[in-house]
N, C-alpha and C. Protein backbone atom coordinates (compact mmCIF):
# COMPACT_ATOMS: atom_id res chain seq x y z
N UNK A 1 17.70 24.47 19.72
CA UNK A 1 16.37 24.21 19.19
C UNK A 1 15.42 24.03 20.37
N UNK A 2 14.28 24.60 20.28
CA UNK A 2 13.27 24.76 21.50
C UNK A 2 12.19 24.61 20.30
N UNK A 3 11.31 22.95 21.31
CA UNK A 3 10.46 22.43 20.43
C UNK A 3 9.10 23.17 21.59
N UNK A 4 7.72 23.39 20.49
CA UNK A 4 6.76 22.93 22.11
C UNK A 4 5.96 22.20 21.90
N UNK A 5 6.34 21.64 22.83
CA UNK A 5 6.00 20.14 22.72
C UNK A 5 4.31 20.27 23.30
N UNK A 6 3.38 21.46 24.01
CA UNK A 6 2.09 21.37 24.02
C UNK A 6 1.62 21.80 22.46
N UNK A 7 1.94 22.20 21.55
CA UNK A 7 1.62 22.76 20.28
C UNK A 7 0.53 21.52 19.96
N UNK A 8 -0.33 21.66 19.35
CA UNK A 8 -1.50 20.10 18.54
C UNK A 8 -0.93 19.58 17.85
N UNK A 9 -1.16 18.56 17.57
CA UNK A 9 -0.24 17.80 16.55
C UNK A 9 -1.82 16.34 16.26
N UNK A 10 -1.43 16.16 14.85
CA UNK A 10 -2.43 14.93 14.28
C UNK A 10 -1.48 13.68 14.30
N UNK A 11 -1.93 12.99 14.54
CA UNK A 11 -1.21 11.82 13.98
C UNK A 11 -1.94 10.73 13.15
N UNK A 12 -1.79 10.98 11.61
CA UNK A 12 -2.62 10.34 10.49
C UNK A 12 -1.78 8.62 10.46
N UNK A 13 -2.82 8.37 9.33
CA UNK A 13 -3.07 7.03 8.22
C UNK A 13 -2.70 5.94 9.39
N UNK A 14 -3.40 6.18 10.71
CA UNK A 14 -2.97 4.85 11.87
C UNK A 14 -4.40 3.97 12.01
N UNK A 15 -4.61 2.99 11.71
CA UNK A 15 -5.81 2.44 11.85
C UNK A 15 -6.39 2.64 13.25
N UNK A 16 -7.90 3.12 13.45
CA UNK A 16 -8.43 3.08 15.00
C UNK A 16 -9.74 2.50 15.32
N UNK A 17 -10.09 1.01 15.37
CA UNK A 17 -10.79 0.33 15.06
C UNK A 17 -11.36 0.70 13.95
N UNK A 18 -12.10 0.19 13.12
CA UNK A 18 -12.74 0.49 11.98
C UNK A 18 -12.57 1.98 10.48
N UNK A 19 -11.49 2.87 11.94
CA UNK A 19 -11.75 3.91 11.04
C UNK A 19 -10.03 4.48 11.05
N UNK A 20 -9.54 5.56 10.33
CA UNK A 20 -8.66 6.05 10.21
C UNK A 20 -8.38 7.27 10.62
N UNK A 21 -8.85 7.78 11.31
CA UNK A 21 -9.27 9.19 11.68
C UNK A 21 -7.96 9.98 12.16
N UNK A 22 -7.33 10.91 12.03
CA UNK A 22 -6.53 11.23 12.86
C UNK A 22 -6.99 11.73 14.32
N UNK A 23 -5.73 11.18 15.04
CA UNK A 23 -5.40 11.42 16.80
C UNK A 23 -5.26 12.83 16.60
N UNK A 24 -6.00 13.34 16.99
CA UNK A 24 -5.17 15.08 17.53
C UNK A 24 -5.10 15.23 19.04
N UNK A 25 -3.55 15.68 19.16
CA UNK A 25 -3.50 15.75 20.50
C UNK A 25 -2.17 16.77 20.69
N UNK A 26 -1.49 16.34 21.59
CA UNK A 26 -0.25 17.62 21.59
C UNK A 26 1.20 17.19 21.09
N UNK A 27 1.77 17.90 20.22
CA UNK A 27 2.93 17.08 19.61
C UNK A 27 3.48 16.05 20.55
N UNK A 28 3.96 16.25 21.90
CA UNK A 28 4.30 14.81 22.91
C UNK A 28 3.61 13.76 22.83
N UNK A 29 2.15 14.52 22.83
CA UNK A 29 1.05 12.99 22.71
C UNK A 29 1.14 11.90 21.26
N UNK A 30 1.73 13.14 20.58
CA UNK A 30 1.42 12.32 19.39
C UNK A 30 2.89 11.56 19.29
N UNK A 31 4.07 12.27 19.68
CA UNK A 31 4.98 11.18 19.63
C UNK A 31 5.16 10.42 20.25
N UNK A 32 4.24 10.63 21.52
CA UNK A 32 4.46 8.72 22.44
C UNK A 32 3.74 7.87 21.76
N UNK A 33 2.99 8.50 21.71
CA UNK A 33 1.49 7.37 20.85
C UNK A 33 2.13 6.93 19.51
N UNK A 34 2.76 7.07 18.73
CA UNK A 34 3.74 6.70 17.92
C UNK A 34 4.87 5.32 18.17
N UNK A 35 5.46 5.89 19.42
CA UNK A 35 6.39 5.10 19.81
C UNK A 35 5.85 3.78 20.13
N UNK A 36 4.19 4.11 20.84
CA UNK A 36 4.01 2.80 20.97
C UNK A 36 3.43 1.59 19.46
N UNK A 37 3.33 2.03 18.58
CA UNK A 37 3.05 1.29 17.07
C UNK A 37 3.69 0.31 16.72
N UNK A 38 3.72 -0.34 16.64
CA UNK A 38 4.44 -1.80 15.53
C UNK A 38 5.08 -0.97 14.53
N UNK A 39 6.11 -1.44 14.19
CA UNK A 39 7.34 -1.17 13.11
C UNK A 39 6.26 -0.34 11.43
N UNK A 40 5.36 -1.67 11.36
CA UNK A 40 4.86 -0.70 10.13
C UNK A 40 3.68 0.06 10.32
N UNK A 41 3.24 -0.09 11.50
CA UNK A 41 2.40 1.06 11.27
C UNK A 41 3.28 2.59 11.27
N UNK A 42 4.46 2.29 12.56
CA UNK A 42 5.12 3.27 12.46
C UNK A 42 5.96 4.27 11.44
N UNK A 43 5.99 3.36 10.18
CA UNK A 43 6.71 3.49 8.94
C UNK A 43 5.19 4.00 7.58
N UNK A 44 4.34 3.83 8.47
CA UNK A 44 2.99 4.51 7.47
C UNK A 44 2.68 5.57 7.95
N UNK A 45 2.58 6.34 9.25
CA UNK A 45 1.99 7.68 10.25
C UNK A 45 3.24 8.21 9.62
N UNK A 46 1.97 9.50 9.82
CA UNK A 46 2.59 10.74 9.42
C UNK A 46 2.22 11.45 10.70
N UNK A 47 2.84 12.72 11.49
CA UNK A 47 2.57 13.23 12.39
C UNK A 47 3.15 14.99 11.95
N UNK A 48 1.33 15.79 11.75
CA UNK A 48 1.68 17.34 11.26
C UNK A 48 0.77 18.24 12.67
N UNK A 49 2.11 18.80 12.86
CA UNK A 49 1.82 19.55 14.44
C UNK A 49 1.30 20.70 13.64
N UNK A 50 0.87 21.95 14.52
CA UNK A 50 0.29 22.76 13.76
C UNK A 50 0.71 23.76 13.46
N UNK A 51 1.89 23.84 13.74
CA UNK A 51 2.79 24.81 13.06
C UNK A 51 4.45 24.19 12.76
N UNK A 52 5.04 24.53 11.91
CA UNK A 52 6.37 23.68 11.51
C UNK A 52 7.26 23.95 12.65
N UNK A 53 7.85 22.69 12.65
CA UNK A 53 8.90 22.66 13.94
C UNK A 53 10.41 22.64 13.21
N UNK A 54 11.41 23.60 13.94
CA UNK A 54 12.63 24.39 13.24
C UNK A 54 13.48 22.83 14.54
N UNK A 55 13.99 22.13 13.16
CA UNK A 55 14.87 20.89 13.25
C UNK A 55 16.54 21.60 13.53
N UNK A 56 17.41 20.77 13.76
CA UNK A 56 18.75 20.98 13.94
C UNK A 56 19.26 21.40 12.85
N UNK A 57 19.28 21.67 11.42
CA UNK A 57 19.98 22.01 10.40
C UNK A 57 18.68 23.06 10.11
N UNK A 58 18.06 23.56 10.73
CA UNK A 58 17.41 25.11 10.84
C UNK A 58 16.15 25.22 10.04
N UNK A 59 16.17 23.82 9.44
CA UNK A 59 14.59 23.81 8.06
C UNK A 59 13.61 24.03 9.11
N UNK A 60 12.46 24.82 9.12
CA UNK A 60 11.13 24.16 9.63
C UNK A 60 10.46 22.69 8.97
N UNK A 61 9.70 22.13 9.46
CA UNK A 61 9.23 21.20 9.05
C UNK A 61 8.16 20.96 9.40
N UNK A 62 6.87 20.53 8.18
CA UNK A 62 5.68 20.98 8.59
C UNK A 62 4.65 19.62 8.55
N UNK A 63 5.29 18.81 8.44
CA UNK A 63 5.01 17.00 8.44
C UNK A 63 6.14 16.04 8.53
N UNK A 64 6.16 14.99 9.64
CA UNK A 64 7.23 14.06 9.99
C UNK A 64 6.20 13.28 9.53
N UNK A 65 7.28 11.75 8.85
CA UNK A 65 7.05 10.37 9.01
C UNK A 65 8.51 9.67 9.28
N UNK A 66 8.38 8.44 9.30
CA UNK A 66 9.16 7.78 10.36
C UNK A 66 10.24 7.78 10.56
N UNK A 67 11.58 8.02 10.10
CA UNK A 67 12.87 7.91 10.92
C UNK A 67 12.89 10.30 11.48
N UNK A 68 11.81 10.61 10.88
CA UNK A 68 11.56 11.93 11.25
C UNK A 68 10.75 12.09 12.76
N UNK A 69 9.92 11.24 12.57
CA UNK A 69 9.25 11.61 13.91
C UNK A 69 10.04 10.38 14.88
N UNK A 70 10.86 9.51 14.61
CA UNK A 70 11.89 9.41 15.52
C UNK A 70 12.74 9.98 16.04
N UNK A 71 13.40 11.30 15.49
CA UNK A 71 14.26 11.81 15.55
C UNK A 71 13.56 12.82 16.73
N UNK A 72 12.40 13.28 16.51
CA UNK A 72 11.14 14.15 17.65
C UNK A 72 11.40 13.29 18.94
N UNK A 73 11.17 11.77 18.25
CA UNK A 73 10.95 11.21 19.80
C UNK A 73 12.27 11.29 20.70
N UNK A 74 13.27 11.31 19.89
CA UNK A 74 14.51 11.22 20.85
C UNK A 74 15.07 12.61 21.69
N UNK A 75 14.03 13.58 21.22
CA UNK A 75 14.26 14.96 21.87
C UNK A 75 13.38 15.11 22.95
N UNK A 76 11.71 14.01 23.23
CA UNK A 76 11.11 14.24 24.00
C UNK A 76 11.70 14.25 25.42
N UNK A 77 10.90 15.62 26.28
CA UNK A 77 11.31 15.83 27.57
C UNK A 77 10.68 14.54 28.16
N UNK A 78 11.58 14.21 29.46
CA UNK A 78 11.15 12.74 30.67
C UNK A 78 9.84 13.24 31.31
């Protein structure tokens, strides 16, 4: 599996002072910025890159939320 990890990626429903807006940035960005969240915010974000990313059992997938975009984070390159 070969992710790319510059692809855009949003990362929704995360509060950002006052507003909710999604982060768009590059799927990496969006899964560090994730990692750093408190437990429930992390369990409310949703993170949809902009094209579906082909997981280990071969599905594409075209929106992660949380033990999903954990599973992203544990593939991120150092």
């Amino acid at each position: 599996m070969s992710i790319d990890w510059h692809m855009s990626a949003a990362l929704e429903n995360v509060p950002r002072g006052e507003s909710e807006l999604p982060e768009v940035t590059s799927l990496a960005g969006a899964v560090r910025a994730w990692t750093m969240l408190d437990g429930e915010m992390q369990g409310e974000a949703v993170l949809t890159p902009e094209r579906p990313v082909e997981m280990d059992d071969g599905e594409p997938v075209a929106a992660f939320s949380g033990e999903a975009i954990r599973a992203l984070a544990e593939r991120l390159p150092k």
